[in-house]
N, C-alpha and C. Protein backbone atom coordinates (compact mmCIF):
# COMPACT_ATOMS: atom_id res chain seq x y z
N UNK A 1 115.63 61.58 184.30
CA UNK A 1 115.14 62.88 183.81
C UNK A 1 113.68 62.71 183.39
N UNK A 2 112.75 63.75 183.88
CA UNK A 2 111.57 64.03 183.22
C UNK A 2 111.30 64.69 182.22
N UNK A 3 110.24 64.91 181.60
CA UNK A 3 109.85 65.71 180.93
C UNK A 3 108.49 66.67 180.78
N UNK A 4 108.48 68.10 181.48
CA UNK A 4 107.32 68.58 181.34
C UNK A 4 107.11 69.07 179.86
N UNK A 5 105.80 69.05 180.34
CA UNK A 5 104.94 69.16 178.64
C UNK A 5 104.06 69.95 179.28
N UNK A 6 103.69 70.92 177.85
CA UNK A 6 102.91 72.50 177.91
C UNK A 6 101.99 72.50 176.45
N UNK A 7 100.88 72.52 175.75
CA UNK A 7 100.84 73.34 174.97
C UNK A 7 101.01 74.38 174.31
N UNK A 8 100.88 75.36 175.42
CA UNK A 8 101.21 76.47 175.45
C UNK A 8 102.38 77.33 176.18
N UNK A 9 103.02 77.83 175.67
CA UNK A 9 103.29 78.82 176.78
C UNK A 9 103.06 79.29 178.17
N UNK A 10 101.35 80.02 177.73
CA UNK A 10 100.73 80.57 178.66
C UNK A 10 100.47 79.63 179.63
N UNK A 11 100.26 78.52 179.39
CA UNK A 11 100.07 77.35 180.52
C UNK A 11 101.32 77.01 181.83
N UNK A 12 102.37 77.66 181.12
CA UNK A 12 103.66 77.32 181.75
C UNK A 12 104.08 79.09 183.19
N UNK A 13 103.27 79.55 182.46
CA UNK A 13 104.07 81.12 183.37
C UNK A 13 104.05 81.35 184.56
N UNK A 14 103.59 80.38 185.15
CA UNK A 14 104.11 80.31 186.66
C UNK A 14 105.03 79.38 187.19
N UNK A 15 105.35 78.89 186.00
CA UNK A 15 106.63 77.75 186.03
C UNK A 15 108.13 78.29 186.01
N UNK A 16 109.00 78.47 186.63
CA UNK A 16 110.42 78.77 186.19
C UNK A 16 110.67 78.04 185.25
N UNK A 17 112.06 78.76 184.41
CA UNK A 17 112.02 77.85 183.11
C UNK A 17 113.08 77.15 182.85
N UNK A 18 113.51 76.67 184.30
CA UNK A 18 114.11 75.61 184.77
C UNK A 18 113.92 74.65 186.10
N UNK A 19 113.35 73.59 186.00
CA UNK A 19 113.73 72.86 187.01
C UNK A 19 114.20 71.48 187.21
N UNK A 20 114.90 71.38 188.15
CA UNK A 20 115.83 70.23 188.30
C UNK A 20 114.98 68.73 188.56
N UNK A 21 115.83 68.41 187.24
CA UNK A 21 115.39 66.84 186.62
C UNK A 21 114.28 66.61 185.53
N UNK A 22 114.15 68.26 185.09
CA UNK A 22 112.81 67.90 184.09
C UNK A 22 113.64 68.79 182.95
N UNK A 23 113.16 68.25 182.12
CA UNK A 23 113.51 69.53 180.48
C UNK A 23 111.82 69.57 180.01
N UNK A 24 111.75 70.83 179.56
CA UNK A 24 110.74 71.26 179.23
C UNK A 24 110.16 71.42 177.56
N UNK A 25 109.44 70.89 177.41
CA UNK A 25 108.63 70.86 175.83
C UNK A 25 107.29 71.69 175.92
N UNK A 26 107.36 72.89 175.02
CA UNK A 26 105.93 73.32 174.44
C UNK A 26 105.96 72.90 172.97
N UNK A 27 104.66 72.26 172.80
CA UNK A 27 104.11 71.25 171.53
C UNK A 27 103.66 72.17 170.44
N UNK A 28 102.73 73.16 171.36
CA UNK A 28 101.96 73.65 170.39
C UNK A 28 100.44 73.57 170.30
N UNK A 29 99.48 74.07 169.78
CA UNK A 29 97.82 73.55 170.21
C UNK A 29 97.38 72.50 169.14
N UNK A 30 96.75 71.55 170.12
CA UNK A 30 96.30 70.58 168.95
C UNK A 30 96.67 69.27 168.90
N UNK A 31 96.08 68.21 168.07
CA UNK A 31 96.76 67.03 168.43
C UNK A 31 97.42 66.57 167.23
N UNK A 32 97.92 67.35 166.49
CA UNK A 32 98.85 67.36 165.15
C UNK A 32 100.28 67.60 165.87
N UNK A 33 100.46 68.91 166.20
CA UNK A 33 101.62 69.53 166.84
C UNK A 33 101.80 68.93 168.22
N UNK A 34 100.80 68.56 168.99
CA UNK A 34 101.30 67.84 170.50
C UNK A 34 102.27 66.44 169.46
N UNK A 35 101.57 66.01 168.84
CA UNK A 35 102.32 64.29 168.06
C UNK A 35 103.54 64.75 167.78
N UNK A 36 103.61 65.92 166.96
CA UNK A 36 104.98 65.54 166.45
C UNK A 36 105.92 66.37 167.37
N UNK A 37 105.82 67.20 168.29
CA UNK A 37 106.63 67.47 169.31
C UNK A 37 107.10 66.79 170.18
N UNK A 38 106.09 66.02 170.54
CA UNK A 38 106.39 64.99 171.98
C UNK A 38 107.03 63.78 170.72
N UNK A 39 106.95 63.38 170.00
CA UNK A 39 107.23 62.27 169.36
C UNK A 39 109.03 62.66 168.95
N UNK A 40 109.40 64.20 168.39
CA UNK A 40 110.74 64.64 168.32
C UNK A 40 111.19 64.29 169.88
N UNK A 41 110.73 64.83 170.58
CA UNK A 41 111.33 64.76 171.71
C UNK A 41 111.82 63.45 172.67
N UNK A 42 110.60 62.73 172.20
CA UNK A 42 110.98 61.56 172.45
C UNK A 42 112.09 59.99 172.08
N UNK A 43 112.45 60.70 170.67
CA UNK A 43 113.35 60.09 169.63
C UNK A 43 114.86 60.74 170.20
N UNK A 44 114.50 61.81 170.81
CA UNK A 44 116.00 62.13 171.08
C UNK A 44 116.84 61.80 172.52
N UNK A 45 115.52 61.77 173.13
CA UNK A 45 116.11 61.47 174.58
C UNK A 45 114.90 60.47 175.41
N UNK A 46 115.45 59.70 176.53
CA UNK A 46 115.03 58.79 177.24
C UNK A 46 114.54 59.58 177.81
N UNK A 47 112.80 59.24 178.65
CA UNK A 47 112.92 60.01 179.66
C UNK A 47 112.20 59.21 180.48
N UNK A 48 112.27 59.10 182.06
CA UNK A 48 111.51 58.32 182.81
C UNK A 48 109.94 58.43 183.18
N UNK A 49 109.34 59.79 182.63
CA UNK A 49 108.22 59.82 183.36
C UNK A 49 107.86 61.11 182.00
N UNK A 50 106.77 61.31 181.32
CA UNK A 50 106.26 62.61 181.17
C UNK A 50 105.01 63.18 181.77
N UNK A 51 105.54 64.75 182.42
CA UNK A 51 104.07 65.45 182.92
C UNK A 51 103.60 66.34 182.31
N UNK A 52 102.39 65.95 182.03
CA UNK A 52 101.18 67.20 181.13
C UNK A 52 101.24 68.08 181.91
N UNK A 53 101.26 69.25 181.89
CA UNK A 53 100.43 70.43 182.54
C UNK A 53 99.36 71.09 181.58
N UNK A 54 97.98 71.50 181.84
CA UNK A 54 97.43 72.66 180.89
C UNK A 54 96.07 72.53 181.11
N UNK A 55 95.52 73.50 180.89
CA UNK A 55 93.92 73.54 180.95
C UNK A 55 93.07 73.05 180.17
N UNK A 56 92.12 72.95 180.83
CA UNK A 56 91.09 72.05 180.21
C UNK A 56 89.50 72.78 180.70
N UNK A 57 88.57 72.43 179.40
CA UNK A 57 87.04 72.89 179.90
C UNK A 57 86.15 72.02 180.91
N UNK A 58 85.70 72.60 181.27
CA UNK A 58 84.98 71.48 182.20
C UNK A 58 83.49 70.99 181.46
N UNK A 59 83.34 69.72 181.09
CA UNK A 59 82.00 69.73 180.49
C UNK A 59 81.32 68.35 181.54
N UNK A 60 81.58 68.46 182.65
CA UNK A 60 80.80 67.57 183.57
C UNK A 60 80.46 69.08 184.94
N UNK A 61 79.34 69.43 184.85
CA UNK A 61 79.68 70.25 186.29
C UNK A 61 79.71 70.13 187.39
N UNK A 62 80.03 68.79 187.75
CA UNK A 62 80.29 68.30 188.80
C UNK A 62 81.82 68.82 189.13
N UNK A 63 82.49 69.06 188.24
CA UNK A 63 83.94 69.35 188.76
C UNK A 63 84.43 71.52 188.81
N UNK A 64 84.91 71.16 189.47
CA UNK A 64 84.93 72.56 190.08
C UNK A 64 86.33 73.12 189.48
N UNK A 65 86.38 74.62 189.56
CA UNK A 65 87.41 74.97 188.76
C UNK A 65 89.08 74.69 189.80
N UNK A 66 89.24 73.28 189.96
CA UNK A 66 90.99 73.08 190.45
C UNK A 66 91.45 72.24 189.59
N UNK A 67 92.86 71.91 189.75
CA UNK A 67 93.72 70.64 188.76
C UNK A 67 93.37 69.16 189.63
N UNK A 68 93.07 68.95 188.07
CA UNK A 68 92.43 67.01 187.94
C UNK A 68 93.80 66.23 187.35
N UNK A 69 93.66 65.02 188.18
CA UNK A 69 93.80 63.84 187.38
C UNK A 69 93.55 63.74 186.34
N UNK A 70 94.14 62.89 185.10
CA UNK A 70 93.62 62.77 183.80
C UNK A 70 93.79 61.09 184.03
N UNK A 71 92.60 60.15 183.80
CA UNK A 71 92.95 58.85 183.58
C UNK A 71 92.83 57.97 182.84
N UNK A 72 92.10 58.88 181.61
CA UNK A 72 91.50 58.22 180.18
C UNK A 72 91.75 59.30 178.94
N UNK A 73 91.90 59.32 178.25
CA UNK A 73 91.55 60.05 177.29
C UNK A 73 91.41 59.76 176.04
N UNK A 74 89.91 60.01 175.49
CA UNK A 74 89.09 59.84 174.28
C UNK A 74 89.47 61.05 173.15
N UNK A 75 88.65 60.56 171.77
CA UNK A 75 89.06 61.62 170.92
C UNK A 75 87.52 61.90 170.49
N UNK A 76 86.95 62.97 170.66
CA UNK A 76 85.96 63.36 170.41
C UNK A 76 85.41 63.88 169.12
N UNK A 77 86.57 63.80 168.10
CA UNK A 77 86.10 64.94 166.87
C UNK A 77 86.61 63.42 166.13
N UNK A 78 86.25 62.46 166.20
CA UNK A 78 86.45 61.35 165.14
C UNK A 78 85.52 60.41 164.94
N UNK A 79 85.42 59.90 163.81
CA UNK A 79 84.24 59.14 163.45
C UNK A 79 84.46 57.72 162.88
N UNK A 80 84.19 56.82 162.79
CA UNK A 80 84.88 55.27 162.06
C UNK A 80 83.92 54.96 161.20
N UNK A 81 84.51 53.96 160.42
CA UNK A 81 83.51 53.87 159.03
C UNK A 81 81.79 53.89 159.47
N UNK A 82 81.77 52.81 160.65
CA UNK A 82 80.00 53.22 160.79
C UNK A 82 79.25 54.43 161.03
N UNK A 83 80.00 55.13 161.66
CA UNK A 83 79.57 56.29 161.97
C UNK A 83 79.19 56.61 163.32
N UNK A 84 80.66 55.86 163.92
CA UNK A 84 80.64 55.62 165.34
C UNK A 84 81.04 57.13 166.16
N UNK A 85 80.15 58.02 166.33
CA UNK A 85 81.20 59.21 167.27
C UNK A 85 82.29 58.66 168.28
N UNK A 86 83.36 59.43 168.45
CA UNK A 86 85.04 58.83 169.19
C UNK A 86 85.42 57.64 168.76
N UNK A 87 84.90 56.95 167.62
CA UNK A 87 85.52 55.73 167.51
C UNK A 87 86.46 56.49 166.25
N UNK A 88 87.95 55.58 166.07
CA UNK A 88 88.80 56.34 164.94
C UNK A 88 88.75 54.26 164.23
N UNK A 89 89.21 55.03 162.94
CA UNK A 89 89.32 53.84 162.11
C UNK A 89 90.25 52.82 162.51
N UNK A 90 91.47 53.30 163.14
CA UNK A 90 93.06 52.28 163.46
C UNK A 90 93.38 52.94 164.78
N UNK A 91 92.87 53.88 165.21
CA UNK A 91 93.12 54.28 166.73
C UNK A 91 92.61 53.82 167.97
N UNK A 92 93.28 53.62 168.82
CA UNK A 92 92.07 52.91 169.90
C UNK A 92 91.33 54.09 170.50
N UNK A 93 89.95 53.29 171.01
CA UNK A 93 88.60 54.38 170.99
C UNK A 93 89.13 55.13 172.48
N UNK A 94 89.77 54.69 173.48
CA UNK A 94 90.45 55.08 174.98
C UNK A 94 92.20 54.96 175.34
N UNK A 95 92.71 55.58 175.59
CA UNK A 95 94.12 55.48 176.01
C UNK A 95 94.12 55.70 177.65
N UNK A 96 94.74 54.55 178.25
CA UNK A 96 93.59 54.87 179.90
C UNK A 96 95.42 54.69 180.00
N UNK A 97 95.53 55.40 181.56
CA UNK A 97 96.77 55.97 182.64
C UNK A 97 96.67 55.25 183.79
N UNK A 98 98.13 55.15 184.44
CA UNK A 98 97.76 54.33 185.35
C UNK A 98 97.62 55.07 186.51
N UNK A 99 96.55 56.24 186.71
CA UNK A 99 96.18 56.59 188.04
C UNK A 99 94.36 57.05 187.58
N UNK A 100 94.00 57.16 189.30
CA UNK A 100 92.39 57.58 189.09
C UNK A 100 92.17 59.26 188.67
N UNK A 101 91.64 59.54 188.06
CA UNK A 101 90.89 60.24 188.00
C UNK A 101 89.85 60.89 186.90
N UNK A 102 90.29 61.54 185.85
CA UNK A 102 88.55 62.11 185.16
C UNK A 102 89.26 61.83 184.05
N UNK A 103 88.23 61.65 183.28
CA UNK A 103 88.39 60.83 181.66
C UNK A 103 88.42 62.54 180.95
N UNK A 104 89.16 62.40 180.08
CA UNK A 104 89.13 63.64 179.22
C UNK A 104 88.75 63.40 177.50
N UNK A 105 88.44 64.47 176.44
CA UNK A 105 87.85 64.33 175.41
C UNK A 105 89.25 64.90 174.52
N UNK A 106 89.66 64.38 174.04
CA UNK A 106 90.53 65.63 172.67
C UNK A 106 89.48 66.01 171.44
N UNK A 107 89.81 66.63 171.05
CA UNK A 107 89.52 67.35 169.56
C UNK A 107 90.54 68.37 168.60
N UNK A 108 90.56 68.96 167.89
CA UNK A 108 91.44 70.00 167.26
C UNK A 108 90.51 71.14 166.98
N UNK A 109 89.55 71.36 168.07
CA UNK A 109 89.11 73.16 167.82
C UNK A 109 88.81 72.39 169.42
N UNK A 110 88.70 73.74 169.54
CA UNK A 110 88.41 74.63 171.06
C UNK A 110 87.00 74.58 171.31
N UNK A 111 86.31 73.84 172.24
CA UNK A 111 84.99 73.66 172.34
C UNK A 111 84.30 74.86 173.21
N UNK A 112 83.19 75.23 172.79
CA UNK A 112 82.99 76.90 173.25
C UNK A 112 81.36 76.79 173.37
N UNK A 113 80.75 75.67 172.90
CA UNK A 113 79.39 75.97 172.66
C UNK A 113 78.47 74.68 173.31
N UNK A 114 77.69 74.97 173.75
CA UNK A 114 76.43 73.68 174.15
C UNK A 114 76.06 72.75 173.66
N UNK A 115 76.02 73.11 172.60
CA UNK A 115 75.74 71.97 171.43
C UNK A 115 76.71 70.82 171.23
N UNK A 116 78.07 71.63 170.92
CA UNK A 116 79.46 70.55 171.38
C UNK A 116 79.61 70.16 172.43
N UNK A 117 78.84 70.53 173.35
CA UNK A 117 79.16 69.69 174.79
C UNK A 117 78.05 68.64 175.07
N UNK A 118 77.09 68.84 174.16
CA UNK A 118 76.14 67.74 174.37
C UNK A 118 76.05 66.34 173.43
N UNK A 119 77.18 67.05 172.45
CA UNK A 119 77.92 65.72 171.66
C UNK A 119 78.81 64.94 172.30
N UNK A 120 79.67 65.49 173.03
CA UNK A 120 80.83 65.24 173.93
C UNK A 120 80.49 64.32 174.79
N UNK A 121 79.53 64.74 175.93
CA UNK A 121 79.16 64.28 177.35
C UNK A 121 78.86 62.92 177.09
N UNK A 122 78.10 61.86 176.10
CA UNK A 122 77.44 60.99 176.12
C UNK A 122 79.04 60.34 175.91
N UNK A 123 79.75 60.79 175.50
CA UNK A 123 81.36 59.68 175.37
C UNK A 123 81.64 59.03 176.64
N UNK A 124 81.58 60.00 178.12
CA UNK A 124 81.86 59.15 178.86
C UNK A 124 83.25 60.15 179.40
N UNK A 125 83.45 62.14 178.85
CA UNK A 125 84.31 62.52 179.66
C UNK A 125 83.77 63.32 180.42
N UNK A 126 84.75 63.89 180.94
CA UNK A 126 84.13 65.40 182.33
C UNK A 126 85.07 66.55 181.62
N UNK A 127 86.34 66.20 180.93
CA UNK A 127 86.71 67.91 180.38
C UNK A 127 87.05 67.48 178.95
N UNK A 128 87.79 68.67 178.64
CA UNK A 128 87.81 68.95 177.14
C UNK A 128 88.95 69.43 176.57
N UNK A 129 90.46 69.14 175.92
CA UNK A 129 91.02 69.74 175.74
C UNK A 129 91.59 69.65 174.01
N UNK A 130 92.53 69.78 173.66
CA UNK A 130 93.23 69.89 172.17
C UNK A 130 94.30 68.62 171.80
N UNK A 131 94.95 68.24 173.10
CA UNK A 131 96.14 67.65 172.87
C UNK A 131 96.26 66.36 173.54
N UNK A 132 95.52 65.82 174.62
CA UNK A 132 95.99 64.83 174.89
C UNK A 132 96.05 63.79 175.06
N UNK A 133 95.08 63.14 173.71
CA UNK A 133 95.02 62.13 173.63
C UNK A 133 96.23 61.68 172.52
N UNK A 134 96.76 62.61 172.03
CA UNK A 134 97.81 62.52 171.45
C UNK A 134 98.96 62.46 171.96
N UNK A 135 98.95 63.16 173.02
CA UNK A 135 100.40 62.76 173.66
C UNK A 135 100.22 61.36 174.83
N UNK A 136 99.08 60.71 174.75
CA UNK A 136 98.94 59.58 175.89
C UNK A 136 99.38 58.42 174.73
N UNK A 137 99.12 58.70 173.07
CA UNK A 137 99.24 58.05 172.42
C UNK A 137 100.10 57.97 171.65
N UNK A 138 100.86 59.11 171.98
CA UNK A 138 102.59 58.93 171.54
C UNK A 138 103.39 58.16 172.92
N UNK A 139 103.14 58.63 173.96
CA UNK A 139 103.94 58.34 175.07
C UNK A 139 103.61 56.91 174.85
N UNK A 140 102.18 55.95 174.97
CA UNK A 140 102.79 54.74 174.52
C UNK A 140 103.36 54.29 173.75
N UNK A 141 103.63 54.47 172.59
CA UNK A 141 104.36 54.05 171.42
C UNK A 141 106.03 54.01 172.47
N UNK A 142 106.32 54.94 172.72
CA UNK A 142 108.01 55.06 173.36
C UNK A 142 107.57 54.47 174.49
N UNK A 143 106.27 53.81 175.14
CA UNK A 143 106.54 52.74 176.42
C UNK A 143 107.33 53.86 177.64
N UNK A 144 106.51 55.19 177.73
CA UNK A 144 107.12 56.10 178.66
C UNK A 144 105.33 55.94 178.86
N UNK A 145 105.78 56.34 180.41
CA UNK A 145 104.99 56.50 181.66
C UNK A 145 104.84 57.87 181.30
N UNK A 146 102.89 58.53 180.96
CA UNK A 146 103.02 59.65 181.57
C UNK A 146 101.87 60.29 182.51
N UNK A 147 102.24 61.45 182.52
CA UNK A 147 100.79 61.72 184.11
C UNK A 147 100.33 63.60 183.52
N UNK A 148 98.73 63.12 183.53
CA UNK A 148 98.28 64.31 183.20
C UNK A 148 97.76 65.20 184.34
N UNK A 149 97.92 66.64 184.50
CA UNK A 149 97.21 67.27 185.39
C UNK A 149 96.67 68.80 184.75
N UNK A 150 95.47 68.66 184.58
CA UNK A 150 94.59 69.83 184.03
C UNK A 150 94.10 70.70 184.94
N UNK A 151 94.27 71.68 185.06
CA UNK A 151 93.46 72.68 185.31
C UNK A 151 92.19 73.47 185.26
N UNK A 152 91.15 73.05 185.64
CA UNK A 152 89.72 73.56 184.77
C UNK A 152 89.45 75.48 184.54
N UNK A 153 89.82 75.54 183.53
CA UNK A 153 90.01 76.90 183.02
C UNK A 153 88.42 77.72 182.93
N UNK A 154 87.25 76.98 182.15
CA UNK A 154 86.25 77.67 181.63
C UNK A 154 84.89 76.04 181.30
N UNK A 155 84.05 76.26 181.08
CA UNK A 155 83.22 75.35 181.06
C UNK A 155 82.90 75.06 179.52
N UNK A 156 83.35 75.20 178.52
CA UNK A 156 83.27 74.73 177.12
C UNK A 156 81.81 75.35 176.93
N UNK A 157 81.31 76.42 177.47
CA UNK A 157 80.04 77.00 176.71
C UNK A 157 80.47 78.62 176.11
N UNK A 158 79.22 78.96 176.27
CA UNK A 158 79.30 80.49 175.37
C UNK A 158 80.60 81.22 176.15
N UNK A 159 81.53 81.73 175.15
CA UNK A 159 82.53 82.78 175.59
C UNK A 159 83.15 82.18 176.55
N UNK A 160 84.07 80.55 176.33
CA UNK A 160 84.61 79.74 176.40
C UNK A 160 86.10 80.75 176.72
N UNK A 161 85.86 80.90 175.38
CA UNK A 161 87.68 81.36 175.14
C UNK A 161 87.82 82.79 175.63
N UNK A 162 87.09 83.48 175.76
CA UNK A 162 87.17 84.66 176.77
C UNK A 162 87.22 83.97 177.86
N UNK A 163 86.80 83.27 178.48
CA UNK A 163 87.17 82.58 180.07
C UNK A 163 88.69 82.00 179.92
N UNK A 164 88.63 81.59 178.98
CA UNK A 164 90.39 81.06 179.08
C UNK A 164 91.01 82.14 179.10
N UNK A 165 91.18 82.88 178.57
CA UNK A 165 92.17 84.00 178.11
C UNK A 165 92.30 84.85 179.82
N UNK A 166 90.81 84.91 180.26
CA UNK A 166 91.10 85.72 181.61
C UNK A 166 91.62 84.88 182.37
N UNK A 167 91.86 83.44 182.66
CA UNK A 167 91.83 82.51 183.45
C UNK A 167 93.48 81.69 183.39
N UNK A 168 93.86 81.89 182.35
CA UNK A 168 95.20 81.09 181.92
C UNK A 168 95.92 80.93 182.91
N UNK A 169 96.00 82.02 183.20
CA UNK A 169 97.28 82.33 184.64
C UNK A 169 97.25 82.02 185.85
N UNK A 170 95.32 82.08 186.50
CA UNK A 170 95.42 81.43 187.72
C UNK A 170 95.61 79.70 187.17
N UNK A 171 95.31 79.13 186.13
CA UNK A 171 94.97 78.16 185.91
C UNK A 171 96.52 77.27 185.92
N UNK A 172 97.92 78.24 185.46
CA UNK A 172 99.28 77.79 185.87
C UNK A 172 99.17 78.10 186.71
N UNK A 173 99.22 78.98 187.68
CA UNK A 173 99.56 79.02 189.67
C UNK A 173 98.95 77.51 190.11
N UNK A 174 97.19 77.15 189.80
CA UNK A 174 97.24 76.20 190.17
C UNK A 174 97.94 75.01 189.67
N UNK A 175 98.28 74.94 188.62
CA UNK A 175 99.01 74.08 188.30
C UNK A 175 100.93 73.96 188.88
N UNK A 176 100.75 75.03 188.90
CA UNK A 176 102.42 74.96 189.37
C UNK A 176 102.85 74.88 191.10
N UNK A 177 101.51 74.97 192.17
CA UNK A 177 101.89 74.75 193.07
C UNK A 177 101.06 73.30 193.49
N UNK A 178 100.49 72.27 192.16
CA UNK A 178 100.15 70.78 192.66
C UNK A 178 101.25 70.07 192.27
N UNK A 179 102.20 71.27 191.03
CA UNK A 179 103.44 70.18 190.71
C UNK A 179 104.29 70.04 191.78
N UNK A 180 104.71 71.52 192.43
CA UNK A 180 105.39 71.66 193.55
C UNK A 180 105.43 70.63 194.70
N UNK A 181 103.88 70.13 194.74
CA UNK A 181 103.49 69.65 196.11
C UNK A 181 103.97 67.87 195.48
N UNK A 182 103.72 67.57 194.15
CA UNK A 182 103.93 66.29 193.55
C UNK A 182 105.44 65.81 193.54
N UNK A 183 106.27 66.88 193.16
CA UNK A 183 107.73 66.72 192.96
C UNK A 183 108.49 67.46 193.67
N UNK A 184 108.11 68.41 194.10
CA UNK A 184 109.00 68.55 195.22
C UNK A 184 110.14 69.53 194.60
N UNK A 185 109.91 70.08 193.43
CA UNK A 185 110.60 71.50 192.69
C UNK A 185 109.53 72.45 192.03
């Protein structure tokens, strides 16, 4: 059995809300509520594989608005005693996956502005999301395999979250027909 994983809801609505061999978890926004959802969930049941689904900003513009690979993910809104940006005091500074593709940033607000993206970029990601460096860093703790696939929703600048909000939905279609093509439900 798998397990898909959602932040949101809205990330999921082109998903039926069943499919065979996966049970489904929405966490919640953030990397407070992704921890302790995926971490319940994980205490209760085995699972062989977890898949992210959900959108993400794009703050490299090299990447175009389809679903990415996730193969790193940093925490962007943390600081260590020196005053290291993404470094955390007891956290490791990268949680890397075992497939290729684009390094991602977490934080716990919604990045919307230029300024935050020009803090961001020098870390070393291309998008931007809420949750998942928390769930790459719960899934190791339970020694579960998992696989991220983002959607690039909006570019983390001005009227960010008005681009998400119009965008959510193509942003599950694309997501729900790379799962299709990945798994085969």
């Amino acid at each position: 059995m798998k397990l898909l994983v959602a932040a949101l809801d809205a990330e999921l609505v082109a998903f039926p809300d069943d499919l065979p061999g996966f049970d489904r978890l929405v966490t919640g926004p953030g990397k407070l509520q992704a921890a302790y959802a995926l971490t319940r969930a994980l205490g209760a049941a085995a699972y062989d594989e977890i898949v992210v689904v959900g959108t993400a900003g794009a703050i490299d513009p090299r990447l175009e608005a389809e679903v990415y690979d996730v193969s790193a993910a940093i925490q962007h809104d943390v600081t260590d005693i020196d005053g290291i940006v993404g470094q955390h005091v007891s956290l490791p500074p990268r949680v890397e996956f075992a497939i290729d593709g684009v390094t991602i940033a977490t934080g716990d607000h919604f990045v919307d502005d230029a300024e935050a993206v020009a803090v961001i970029r020098p870390l070393g990601a291309g998008l931007v999301d809420m949750e998942t460096y928390a769930y790459a860093w719960v899934a190791a703790q339970f020694d579960t395999p998992i696989r991220v696939l983002k959607s690039v929703s909006d570019r983390a600048q001005d009227d960010a979250l008005t681009d998400w909000r119009t965008t959510v939905e193509a942003c599950s279609a694309q997501l729900r027909e790379r799962f299709r093509v990945e798994y085969g439900v």
